[in-house]
C-alpha atoms as a PDB file:
ATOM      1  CA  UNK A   1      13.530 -13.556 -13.550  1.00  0.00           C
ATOM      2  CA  UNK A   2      11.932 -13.983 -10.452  1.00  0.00           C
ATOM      3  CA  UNK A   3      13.584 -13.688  -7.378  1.00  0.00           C
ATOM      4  CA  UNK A   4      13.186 -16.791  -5.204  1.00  0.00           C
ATOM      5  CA  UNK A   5      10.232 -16.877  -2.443  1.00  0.00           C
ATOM      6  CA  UNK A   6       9.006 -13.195  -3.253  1.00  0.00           C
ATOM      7  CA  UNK A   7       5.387 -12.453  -3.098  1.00  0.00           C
ATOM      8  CA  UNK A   8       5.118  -9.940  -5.368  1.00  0.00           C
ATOM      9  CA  UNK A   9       7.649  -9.257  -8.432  1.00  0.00           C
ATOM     10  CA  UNK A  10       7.953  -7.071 -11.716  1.00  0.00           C
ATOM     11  CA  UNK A  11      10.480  -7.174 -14.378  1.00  0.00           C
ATOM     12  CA  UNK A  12      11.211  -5.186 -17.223  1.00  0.00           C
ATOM     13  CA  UNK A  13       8.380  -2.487 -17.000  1.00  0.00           C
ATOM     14  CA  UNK A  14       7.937  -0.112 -19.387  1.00  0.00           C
ATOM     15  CA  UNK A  15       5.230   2.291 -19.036  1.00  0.00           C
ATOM     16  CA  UNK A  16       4.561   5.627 -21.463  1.00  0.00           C
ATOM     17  CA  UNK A  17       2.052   8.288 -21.246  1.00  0.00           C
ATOM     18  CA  UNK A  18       2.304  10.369 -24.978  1.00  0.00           C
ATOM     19  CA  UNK A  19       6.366  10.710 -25.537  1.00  0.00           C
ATOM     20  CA  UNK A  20       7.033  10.561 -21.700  1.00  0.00           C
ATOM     21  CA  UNK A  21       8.578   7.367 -20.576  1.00  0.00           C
ATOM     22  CA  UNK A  22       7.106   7.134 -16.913  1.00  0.00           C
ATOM     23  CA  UNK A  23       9.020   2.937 -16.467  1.00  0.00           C
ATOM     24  CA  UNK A  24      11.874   2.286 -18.469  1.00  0.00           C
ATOM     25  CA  UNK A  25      12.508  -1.224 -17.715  1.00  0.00           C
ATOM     26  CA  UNK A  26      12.117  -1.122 -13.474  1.00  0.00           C
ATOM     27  CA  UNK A  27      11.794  -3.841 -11.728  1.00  0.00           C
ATOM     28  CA  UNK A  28      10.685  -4.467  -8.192  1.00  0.00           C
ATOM     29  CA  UNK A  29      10.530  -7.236  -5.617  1.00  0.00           C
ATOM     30  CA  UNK A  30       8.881  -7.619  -2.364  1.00  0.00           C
ATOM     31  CA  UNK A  31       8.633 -10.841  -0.107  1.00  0.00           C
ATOM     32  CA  UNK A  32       6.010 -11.716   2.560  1.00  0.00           C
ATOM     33  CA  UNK A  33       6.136  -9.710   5.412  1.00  0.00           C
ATOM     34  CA  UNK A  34       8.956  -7.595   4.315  1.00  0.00           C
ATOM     35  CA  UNK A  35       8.769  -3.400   4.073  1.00  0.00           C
ATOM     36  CA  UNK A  36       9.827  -2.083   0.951  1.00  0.00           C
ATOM     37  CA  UNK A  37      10.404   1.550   0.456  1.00  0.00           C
ATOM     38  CA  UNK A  38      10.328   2.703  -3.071  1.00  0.00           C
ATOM     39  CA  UNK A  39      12.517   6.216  -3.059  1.00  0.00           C
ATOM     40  CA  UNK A  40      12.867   9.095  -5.569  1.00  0.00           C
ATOM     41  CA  UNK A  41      12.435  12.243  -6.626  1.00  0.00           C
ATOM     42  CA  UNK A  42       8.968  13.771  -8.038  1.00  0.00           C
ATOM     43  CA  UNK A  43       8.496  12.660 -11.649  1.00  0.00           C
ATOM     44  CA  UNK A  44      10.690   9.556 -10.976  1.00  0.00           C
ATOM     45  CA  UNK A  45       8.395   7.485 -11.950  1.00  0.00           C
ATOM     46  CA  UNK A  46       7.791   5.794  -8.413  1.00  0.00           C
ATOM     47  CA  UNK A  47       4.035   6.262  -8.177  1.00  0.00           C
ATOM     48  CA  UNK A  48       3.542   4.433 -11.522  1.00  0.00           C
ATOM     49  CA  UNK A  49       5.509   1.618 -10.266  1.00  0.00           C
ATOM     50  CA  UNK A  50       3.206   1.337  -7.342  1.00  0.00           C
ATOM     51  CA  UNK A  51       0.096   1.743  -9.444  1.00  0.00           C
ATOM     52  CA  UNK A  52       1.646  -1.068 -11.883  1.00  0.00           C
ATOM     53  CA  UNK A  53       1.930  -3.475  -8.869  1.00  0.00           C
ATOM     54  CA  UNK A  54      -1.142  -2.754  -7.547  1.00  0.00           C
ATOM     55  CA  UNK A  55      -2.874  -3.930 -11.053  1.00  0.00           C
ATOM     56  CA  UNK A  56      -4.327  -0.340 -11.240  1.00  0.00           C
ATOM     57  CA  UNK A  57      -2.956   0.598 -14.498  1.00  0.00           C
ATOM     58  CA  UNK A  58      -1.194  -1.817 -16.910  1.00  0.00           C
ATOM     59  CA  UNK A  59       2.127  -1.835 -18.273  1.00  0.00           C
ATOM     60  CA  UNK A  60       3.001  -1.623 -21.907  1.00  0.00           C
ATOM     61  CA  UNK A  61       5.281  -4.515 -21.539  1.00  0.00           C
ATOM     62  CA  UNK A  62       6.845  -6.399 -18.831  1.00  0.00           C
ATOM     63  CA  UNK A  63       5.744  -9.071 -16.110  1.00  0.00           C
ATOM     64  CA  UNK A  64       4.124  -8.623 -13.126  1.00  0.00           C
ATOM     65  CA  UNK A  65       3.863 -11.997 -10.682  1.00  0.00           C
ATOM     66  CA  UNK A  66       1.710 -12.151  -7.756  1.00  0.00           C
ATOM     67  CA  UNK A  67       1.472 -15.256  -5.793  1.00  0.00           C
ATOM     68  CA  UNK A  68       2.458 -17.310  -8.874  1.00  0.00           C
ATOM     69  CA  UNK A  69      -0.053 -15.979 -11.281  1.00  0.00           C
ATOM     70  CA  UNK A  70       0.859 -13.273 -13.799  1.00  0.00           C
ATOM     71  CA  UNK A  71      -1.138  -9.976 -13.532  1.00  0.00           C
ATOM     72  CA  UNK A  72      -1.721  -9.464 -17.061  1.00  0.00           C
ATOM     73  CA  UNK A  73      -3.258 -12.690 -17.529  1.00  0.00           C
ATOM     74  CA  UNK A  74      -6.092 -11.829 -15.538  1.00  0.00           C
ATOM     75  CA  UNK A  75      -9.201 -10.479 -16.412  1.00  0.00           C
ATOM     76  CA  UNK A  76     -10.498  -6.774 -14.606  1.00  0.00           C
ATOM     77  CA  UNK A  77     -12.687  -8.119 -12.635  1.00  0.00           C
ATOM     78  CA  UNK A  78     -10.373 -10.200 -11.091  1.00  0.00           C
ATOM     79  CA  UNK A  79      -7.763  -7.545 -10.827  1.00  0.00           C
ATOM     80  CA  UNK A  80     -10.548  -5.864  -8.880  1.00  0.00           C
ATOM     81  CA  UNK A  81     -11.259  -8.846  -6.893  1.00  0.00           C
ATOM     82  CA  UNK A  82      -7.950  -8.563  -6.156  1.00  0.00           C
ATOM     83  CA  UNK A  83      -7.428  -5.304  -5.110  1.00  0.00           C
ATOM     84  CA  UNK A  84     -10.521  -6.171  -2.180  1.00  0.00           C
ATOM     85  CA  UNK A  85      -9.237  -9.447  -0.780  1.00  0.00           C
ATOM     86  CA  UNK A  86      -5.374  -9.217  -0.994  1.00  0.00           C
ATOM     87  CA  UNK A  87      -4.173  -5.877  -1.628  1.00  0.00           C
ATOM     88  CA  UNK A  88      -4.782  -2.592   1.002  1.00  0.00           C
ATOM     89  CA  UNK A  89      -3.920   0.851   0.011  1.00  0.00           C
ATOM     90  CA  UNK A  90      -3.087   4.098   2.338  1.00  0.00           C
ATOM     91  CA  UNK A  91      -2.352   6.983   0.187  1.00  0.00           C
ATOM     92  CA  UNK A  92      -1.426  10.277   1.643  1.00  0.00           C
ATOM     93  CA  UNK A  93      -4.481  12.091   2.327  1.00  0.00           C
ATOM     94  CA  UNK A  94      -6.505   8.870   3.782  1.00  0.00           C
ATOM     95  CA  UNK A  95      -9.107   8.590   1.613  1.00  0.00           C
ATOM     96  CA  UNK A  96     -11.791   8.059   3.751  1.00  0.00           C
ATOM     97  CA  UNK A  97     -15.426   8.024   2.847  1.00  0.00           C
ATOM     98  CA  UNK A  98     -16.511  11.372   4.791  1.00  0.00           C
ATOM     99  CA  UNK A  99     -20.588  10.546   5.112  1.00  0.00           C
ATOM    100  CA  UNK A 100     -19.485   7.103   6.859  1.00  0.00           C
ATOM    101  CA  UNK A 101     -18.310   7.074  10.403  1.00  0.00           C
ATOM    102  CA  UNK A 102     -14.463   5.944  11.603  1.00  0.00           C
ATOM    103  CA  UNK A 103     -15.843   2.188  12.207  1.00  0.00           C
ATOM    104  CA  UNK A 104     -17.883   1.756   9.062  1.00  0.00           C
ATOM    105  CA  UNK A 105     -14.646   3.612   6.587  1.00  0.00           C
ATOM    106  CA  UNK A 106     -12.564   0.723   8.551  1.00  0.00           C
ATOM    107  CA  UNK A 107     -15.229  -2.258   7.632  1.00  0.00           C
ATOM    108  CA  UNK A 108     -15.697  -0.797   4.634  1.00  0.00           C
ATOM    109  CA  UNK A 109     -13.275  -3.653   2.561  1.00  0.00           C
ATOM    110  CA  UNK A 110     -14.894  -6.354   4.556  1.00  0.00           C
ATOM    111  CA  UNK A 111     -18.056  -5.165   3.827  1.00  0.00           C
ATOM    112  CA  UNK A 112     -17.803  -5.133  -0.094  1.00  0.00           C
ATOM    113  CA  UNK A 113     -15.947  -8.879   0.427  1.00  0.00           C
ATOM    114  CA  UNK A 114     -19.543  -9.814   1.605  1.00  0.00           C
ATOM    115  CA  UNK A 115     -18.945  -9.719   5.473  1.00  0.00           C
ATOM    116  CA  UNK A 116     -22.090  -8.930   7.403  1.00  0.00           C
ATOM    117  CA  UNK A 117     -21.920  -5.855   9.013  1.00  0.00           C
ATOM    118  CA  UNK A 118     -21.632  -6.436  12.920  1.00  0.00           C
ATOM    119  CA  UNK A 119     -18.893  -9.588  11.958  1.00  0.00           C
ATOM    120  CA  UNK A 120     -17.358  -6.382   9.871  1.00  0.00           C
ATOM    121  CA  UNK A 121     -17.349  -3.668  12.913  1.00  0.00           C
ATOM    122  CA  UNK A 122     -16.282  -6.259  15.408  1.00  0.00           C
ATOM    123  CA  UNK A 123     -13.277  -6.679  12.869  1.00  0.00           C
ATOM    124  CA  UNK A 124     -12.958  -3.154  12.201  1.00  0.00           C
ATOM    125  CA  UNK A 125     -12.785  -1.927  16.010  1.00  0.00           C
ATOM    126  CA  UNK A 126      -9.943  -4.825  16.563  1.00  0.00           C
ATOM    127  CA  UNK A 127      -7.867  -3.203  14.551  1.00  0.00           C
ATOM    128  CA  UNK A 128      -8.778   0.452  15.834  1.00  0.00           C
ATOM    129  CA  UNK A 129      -7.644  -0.896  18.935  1.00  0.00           C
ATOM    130  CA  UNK A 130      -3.961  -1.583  17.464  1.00  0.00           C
ATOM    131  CA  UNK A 131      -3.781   1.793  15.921  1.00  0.00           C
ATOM    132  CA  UNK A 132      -4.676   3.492  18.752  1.00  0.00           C
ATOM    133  CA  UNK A 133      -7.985   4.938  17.301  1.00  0.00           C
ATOM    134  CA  UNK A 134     -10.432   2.350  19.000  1.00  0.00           C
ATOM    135  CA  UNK A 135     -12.470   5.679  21.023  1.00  0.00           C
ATOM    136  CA  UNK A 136     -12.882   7.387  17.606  1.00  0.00           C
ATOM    137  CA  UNK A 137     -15.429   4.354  16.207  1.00  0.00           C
ATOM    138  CA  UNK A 138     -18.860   6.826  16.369  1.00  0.00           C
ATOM    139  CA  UNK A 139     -16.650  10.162  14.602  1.00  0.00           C
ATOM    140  CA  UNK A 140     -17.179  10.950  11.123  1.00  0.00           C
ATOM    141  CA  UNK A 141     -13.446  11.714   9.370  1.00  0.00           C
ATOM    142  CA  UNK A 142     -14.018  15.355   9.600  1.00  0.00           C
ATOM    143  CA  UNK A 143     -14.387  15.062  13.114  1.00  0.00           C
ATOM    144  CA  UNK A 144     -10.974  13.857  13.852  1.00  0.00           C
ATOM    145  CA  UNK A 145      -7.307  14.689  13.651  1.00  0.00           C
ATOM    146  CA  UNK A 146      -4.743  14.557  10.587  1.00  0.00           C
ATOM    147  CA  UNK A 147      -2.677  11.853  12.710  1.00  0.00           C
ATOM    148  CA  UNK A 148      -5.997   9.886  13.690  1.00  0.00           C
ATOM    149  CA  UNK A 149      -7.667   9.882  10.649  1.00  0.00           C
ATOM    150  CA  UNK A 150      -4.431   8.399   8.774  1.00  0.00           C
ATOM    151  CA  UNK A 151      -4.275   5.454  11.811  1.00  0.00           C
ATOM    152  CA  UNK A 152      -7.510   4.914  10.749  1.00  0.00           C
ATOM    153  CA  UNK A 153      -6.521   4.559   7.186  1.00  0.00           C
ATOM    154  CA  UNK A 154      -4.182   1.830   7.906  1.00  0.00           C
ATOM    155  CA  UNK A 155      -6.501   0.087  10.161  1.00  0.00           C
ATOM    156  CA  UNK A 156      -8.936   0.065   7.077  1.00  0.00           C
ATOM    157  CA  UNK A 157      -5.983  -1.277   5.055  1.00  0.00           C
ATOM    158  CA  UNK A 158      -5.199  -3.963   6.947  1.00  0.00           C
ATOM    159  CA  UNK A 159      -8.869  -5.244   8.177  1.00  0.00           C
ATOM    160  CA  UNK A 160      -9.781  -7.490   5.733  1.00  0.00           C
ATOM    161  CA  UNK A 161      -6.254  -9.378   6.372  1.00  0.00           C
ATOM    162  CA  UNK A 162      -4.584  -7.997   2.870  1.00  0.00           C
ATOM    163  CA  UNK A 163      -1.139  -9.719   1.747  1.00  0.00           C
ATOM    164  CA  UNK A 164       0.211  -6.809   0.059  1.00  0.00           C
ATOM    165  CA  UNK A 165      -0.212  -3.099   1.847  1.00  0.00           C
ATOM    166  CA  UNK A 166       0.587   0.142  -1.060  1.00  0.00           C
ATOM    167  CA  UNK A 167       1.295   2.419   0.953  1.00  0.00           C
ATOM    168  CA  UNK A 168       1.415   6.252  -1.488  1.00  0.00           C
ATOM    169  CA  UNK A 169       3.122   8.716   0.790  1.00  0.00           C
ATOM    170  CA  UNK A 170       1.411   7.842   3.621  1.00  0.00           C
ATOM    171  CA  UNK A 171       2.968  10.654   5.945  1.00  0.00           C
ATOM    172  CA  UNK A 172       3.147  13.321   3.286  1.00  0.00           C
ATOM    173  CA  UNK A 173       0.316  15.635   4.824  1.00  0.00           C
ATOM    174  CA  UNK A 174       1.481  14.970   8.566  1.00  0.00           C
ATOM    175  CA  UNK A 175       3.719  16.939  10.484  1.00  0.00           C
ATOM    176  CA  UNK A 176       7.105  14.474  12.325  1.00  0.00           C
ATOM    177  CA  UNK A 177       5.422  13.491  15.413  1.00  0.00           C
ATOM    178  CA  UNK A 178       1.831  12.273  13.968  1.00  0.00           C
ATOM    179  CA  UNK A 179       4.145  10.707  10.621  1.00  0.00           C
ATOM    180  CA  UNK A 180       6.583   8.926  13.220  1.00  0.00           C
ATOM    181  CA  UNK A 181       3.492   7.244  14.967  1.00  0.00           C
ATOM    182  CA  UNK A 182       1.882   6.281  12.038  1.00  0.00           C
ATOM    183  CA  UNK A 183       4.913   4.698  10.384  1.00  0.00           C
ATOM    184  CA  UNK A 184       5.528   2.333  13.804  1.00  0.00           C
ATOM    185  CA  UNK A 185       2.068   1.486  13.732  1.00  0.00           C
ATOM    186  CA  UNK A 186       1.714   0.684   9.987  1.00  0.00           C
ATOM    187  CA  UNK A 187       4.912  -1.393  10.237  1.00  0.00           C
ATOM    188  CA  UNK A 188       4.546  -3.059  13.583  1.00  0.00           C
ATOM    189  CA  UNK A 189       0.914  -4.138  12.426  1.00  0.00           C
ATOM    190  CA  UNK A 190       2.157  -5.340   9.209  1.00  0.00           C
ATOM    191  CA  UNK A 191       5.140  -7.245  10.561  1.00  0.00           C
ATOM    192  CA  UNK A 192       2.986  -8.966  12.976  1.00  0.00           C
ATOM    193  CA  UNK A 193       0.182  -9.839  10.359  1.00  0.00           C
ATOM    194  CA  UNK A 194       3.133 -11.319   7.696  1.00  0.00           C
ATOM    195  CA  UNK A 195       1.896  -8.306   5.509  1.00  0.00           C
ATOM    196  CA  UNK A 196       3.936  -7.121   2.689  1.00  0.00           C
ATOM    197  CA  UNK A 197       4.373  -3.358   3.108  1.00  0.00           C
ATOM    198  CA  UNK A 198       5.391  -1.758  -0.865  1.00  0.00           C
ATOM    199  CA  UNK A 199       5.930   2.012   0.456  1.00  0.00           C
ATOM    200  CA  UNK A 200       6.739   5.270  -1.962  1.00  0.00           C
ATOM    201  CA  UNK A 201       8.461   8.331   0.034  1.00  0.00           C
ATOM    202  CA  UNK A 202      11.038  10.673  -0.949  1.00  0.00           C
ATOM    203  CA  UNK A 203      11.669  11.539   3.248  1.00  0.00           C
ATOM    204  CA  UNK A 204      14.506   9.127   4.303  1.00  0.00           C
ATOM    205  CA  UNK A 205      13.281   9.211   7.856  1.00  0.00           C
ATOM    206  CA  UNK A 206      10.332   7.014   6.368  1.00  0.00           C
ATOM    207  CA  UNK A 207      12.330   5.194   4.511  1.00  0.00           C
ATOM    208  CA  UNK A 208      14.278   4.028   7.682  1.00  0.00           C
ATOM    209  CA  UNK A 209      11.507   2.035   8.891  1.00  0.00           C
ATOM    210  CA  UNK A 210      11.671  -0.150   5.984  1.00  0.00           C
ATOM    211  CA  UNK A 211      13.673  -3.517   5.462  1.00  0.00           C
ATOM    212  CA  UNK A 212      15.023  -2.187   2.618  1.00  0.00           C
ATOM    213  CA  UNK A 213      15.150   0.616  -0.202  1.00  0.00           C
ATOM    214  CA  UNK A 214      14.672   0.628  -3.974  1.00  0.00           C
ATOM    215  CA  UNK A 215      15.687   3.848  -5.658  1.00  0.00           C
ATOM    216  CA  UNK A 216      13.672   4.978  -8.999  1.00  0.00           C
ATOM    217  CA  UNK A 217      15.206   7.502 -11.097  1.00  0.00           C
ATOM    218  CA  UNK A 218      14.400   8.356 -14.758  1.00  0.00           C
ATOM    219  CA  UNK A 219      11.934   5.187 -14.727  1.00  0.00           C
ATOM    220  CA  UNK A 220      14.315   2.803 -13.683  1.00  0.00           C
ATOM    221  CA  UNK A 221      14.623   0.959 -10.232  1.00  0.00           C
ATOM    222  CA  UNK A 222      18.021  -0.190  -8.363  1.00  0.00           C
ATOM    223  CA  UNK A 223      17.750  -2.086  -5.197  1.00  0.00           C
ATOM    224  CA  UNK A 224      20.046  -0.189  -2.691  1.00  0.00           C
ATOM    225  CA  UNK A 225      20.926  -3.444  -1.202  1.00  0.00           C
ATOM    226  CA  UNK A 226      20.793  -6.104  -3.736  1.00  0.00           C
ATOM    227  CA  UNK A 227      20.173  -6.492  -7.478  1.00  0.00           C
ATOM    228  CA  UNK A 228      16.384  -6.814  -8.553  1.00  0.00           C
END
């Protein structure tokens, strides 16, 4: 069943790699604008979850809604298609593209959505500006910070106006200060944007800047504050 105005919702997943059970029936909700966390210990079964919602990998059974339409009905292209126009990803090491500078790693959805590149880096340097990286446009990602280059990752995440943000430990390789100031960012922008933040941890202080928590353990997910 799908719980009433959410944006994004799985039930019954059940995902196995060899005799492993990675999902054993989770299931997961998320409405716009709202910051889930997604808690557990390693092996839990969390990042599969995310990589399920995200349409990266596909379930062996169980539903997965987005917008209305069911994930498993589409084809890969369109899960693709997807994954450029209305989901963003920040994983834990940033990701960027090291041969392209700050700006162009940041335009880089837009660009590959068809947006010519000066529309793209006007775009791009907006949302620099609201993470605070807006002077680091010109600098490769080698050239900057832990801290920056994750505030950079976010800003990429959220430039081509996503509706869903996956956020994969996105403060695991940062030290308290530099995680702390990415985590306000990240959910400040997304708040303000109507973004839907889905965000795996195992550090409680990350957790706290979400709405609300969903615990996965042995492949199976319990909302901490009401059923799923």
């Amino acid at each position: 069943m799908i719980p009433e105005g959410s944006l994004l919702a799985a039930h019954d997943l059940r995902k196995t790699y060899g005799a492993t059970p990675a999902l054993d029936g989770a299931s997961f909700s998320v409405h716009p604008g709202e910051v889930v966390a997604v808690m557990g210990p390693s092996g839990s079964g969390k990042s599969t979850l995310l990589h399920c919602l995200a349409g990266i990998i596909t379930p062996d059974s169980g539903t997965i809604t987005y917008a209305g339409r069911e994930l498993s009905a589409m084809s890969d292209a369109e899960r693709s298609a997807l994954r450029r126009s209305d989901f963003g990803f920040v994983f834990q090491f940033g990701q960027l593209v090291p041969e392209l500078t700050c700006v162009e790693n940041v335009a880089l959805p837009l660009r590959l959505n068809g947006v010519k590149r000066k529309a793209a880096e006007r775009t791009a340097l907006e949302w620099m500006e609201r993470l605070e990286v807006d002077g680091l446009g010109a600098k490769r990602p080698g050239e900057v910070s832990g801290g920056q280059g994750q505030r950079v990752a976010v800003a990429r995440a959220l430039a081509a106006s996503p509706k869903v943000i996956f956020a994969d430990e996105p403060t695991g390789a940062l030290d308290s200060l530099n995680g702390e100031r990415v985590m306000e960012l990240l959910t400040e922008a997304a708040r303000s944007a109507n973004v839907a933040v889905v965000l795996v941890t195992h550090e409680a202080r990350v957790a706290a800047y979400s709405d609300r928590d969903v615990t996965v353990r042995d492949g199976r997910a319990r909302d901490l504050e009401h059923a799923v």
